[in-house]
C-alpha atoms as a PDB file:
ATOM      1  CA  UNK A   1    -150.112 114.463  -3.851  1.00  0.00           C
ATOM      2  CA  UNK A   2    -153.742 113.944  -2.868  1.00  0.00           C
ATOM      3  CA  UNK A   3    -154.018 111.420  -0.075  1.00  0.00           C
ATOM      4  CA  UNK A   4    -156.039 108.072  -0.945  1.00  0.00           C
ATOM      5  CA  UNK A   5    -158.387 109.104   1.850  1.00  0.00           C
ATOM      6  CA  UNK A   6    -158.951 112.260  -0.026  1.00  0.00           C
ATOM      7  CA  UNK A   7    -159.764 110.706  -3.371  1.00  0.00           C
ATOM      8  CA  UNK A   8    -162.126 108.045  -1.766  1.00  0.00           C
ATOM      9  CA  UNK A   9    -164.484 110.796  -0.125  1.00  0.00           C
ATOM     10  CA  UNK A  10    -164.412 112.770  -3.162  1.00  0.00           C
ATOM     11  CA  UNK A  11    -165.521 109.717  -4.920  1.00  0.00           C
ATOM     12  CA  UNK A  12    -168.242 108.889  -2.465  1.00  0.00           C
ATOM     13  CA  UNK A  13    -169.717 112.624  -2.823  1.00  0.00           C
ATOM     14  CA  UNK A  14    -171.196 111.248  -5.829  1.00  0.00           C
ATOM     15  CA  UNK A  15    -171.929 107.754  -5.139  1.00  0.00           C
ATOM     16  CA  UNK A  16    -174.482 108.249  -2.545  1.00  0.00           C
ATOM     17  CA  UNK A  17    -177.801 106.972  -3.997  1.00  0.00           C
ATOM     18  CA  UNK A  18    -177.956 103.341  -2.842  1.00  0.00           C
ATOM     19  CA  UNK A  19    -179.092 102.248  -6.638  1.00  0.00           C
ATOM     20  CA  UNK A  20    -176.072 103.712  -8.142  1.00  0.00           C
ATOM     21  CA  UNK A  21    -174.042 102.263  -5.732  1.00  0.00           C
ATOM     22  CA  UNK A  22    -175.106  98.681  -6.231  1.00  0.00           C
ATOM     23  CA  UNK A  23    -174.990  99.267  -9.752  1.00  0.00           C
ATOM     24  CA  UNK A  24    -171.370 100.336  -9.045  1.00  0.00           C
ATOM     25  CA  UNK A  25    -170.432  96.985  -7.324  1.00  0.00           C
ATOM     26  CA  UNK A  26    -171.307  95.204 -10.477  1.00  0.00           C
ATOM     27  CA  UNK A  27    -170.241  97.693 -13.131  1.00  0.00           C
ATOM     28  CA  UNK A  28    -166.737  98.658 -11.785  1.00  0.00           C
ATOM     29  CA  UNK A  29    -165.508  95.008 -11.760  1.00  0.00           C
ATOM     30  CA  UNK A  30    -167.427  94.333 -14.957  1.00  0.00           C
ATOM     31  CA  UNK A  31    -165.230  97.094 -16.629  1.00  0.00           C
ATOM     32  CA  UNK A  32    -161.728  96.756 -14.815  1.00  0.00           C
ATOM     33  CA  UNK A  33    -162.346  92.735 -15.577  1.00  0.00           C
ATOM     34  CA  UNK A  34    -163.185  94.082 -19.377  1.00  0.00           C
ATOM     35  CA  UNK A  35    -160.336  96.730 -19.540  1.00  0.00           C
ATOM     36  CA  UNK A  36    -157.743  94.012 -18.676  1.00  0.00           C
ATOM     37  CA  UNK A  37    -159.089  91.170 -20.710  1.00  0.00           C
ATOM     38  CA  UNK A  38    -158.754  93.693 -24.026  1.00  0.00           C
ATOM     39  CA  UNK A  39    -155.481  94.489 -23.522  1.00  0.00           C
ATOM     40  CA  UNK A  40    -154.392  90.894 -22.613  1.00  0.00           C
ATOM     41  CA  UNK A  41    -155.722  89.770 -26.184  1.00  0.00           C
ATOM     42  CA  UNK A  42    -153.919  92.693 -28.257  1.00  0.00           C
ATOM     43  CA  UNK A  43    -151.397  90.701 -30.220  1.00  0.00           C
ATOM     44  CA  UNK A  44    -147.761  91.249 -28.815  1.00  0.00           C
ATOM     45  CA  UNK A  45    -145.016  92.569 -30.937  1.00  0.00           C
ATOM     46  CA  UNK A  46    -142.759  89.412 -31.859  1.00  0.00           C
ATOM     47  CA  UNK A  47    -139.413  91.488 -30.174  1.00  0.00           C
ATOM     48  CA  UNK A  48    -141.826  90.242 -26.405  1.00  0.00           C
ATOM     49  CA  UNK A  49    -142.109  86.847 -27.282  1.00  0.00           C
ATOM     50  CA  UNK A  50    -139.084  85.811 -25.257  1.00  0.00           C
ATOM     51  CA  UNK A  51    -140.520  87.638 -22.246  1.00  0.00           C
ATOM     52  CA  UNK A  52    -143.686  85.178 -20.967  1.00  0.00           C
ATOM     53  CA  UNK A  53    -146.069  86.587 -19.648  1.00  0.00           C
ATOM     54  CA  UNK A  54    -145.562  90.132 -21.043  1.00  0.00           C
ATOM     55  CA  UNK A  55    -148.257  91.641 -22.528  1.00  0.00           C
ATOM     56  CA  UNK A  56    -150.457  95.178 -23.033  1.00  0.00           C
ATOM     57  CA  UNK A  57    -152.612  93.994 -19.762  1.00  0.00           C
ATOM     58  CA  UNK A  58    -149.518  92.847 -17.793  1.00  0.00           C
ATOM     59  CA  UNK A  59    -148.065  96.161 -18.561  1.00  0.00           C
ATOM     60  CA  UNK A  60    -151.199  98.420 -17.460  1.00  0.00           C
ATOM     61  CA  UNK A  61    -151.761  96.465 -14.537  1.00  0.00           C
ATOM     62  CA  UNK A  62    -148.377  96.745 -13.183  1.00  0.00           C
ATOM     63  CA  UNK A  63    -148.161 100.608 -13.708  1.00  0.00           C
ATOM     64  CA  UNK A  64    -151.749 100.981 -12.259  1.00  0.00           C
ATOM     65  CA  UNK A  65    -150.053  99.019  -9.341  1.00  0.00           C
ATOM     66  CA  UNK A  66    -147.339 101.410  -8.755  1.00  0.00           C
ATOM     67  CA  UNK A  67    -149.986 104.427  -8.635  1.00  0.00           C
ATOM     68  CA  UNK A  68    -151.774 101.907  -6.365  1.00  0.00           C
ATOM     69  CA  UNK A  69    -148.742 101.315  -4.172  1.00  0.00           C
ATOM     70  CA  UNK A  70    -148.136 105.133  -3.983  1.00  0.00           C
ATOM     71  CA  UNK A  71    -151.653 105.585  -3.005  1.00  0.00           C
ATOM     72  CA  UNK A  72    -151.801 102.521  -0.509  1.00  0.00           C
ATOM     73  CA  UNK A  73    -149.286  99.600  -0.342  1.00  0.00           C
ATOM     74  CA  UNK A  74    -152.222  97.676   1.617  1.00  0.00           C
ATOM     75  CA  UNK A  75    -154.888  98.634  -1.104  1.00  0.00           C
ATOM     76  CA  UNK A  76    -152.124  97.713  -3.872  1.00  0.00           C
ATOM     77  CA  UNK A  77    -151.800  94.538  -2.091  1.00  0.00           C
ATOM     78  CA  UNK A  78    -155.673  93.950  -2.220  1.00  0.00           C
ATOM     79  CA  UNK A  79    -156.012  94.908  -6.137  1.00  0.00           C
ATOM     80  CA  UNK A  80    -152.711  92.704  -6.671  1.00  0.00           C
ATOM     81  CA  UNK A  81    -155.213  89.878  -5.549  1.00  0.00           C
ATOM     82  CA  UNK A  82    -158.146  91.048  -7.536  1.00  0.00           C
ATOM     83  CA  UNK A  83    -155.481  91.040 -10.903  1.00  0.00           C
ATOM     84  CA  UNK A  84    -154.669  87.879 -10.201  1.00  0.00           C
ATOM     85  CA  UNK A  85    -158.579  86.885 -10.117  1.00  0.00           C
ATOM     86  CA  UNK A  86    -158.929  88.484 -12.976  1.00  0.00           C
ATOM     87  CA  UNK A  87    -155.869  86.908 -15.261  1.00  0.00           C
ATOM     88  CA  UNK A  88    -157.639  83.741 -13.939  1.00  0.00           C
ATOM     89  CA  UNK A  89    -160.870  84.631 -15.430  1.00  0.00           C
ATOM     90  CA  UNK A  90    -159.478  85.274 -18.867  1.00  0.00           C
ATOM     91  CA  UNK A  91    -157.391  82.288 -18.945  1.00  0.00           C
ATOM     92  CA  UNK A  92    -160.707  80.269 -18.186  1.00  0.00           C
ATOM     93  CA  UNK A  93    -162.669  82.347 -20.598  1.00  0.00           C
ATOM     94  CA  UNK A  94    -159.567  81.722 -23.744  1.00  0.00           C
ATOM     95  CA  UNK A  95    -158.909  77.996 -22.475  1.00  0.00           C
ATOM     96  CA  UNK A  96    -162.535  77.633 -23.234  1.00  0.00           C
ATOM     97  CA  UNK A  97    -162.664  79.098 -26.247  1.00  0.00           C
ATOM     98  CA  UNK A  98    -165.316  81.378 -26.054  1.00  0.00           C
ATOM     99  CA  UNK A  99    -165.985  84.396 -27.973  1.00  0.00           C
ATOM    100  CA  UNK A 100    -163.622  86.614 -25.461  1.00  0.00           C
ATOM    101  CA  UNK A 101    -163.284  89.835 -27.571  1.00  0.00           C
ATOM    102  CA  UNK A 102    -167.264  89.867 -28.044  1.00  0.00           C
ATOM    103  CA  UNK A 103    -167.793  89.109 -25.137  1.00  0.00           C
ATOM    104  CA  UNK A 104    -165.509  91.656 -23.406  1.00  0.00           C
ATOM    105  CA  UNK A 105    -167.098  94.595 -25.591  1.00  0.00           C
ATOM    106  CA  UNK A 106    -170.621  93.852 -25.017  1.00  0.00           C
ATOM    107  CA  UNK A 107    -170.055  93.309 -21.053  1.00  0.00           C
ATOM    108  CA  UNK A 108    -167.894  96.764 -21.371  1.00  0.00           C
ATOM    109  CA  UNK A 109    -170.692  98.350 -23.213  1.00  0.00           C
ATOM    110  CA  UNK A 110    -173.560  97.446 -21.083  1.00  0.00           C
ATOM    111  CA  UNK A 111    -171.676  97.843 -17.833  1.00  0.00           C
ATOM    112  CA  UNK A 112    -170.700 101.868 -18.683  1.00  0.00           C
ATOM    113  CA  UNK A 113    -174.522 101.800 -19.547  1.00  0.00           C
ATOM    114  CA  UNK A 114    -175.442 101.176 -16.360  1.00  0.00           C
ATOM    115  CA  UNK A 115    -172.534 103.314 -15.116  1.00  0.00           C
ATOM    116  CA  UNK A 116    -174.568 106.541 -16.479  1.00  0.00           C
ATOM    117  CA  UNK A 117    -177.978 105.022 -15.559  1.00  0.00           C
ATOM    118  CA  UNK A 118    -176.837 104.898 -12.149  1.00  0.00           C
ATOM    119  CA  UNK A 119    -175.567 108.424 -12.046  1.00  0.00           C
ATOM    120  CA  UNK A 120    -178.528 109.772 -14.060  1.00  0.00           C
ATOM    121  CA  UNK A 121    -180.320 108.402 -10.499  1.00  0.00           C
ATOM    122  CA  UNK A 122    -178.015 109.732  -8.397  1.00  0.00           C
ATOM    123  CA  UNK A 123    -178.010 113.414 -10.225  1.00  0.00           C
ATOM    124  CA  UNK A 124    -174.324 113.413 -10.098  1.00  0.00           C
ATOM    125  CA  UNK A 125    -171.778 113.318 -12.650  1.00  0.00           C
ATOM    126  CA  UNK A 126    -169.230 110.851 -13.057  1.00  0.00           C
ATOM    127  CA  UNK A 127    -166.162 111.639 -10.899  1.00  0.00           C
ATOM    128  CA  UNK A 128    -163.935 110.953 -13.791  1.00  0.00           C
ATOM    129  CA  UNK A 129    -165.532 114.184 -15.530  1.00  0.00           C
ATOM    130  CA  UNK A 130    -163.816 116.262 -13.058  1.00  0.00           C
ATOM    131  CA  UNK A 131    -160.208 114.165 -12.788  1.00  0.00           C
ATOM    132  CA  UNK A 132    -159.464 110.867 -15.202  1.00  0.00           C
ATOM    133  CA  UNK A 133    -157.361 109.534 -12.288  1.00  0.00           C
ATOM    134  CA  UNK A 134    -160.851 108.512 -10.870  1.00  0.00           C
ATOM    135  CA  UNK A 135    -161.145 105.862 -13.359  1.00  0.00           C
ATOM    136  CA  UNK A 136    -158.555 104.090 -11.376  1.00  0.00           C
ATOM    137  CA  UNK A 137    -160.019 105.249  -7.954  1.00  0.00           C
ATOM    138  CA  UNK A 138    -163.999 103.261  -8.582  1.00  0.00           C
ATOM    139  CA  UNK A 139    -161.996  99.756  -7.716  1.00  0.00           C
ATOM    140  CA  UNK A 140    -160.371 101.292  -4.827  1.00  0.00           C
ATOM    141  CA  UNK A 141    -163.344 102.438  -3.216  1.00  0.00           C
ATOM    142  CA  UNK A 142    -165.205  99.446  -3.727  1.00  0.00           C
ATOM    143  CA  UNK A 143    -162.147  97.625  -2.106  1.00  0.00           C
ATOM    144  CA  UNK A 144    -162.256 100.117   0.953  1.00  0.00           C
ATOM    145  CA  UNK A 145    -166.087  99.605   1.304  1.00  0.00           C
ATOM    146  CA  UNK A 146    -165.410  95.587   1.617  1.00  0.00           C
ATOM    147  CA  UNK A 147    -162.187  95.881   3.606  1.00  0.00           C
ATOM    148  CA  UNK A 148    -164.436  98.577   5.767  1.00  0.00           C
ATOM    149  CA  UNK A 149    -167.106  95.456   6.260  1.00  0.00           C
ATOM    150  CA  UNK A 150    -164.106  93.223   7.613  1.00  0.00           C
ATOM    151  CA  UNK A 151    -162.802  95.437  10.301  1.00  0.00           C
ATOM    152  CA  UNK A 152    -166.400  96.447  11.918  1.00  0.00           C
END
């Protein structure tokens, strides 16, 4: 298994430019916070209503937890937190009763925009090209860069 140190300076390789990497502080959490607020408003089957709190998002975010925990227990523990910040969000967003699934499509749209705008800068592609599992490895290295700015 490839170590999480491994994965992280892989990543970097091609997050290098310092455009796409702001653009990569805003998009990545723009797209996780997207990602899970689809899935929490796919309708559940009526056989989960007895289980609260179980739904599509609940589901992805505890198996992206495990990989997480395999990777990293003190990482997993970090993105635990940012899950939580991010059921939060929803919550306020559908307590409000805004236009969530709009909303959610258009900030996913425009965030993997600037995703590719920032790696058109940087000349580099997109280290999900070369392995998907670098989908889930953006929010990790964005959570190593600010636990990295702690322990200085």
């Amino acid at each position: 298994m490839t170590t999480l140190q491994a994965y992280l300076a892989e990543y970097g390789e091609s997050h290098t430019h310092p455009v796409n990497k702001g653009i990569h502080w805003v998009a990545v959490p723009v797209i996780l916070f997207c990602v899970v607020g689809l899935l929490w408003i796919i309708p559940i089957p009526d056989a989960w209503q007895d289980f609260n709190g179980l739904n599509f998002a609940t589901i992805a975010m505890v198996a992206t937890l495990v990989y997480y925990f395999r990777l990293s227990a003190k990482y997993a523990v970090g993105m635990l937190f940012v899950f939580a910040l991010i059921v939060g969000g929803i919550s306020l967003m559908e307590s409000a009763q805004w236009p969530v699934f709009t909303m959610l499509v258009t900030a996913f749209i425009v965030a993997w925009i600037f995703q590719f705008i920032g790696h058109q800068i940087e000349g580099k592609r997109p280290s999900f090209f070369r392995d998907v599992q670098f989908l889930l490895i953006g929010p990790l290295w964005l959570l190593h860069k600010l636990f990295s700015s702690f322990e200085e």
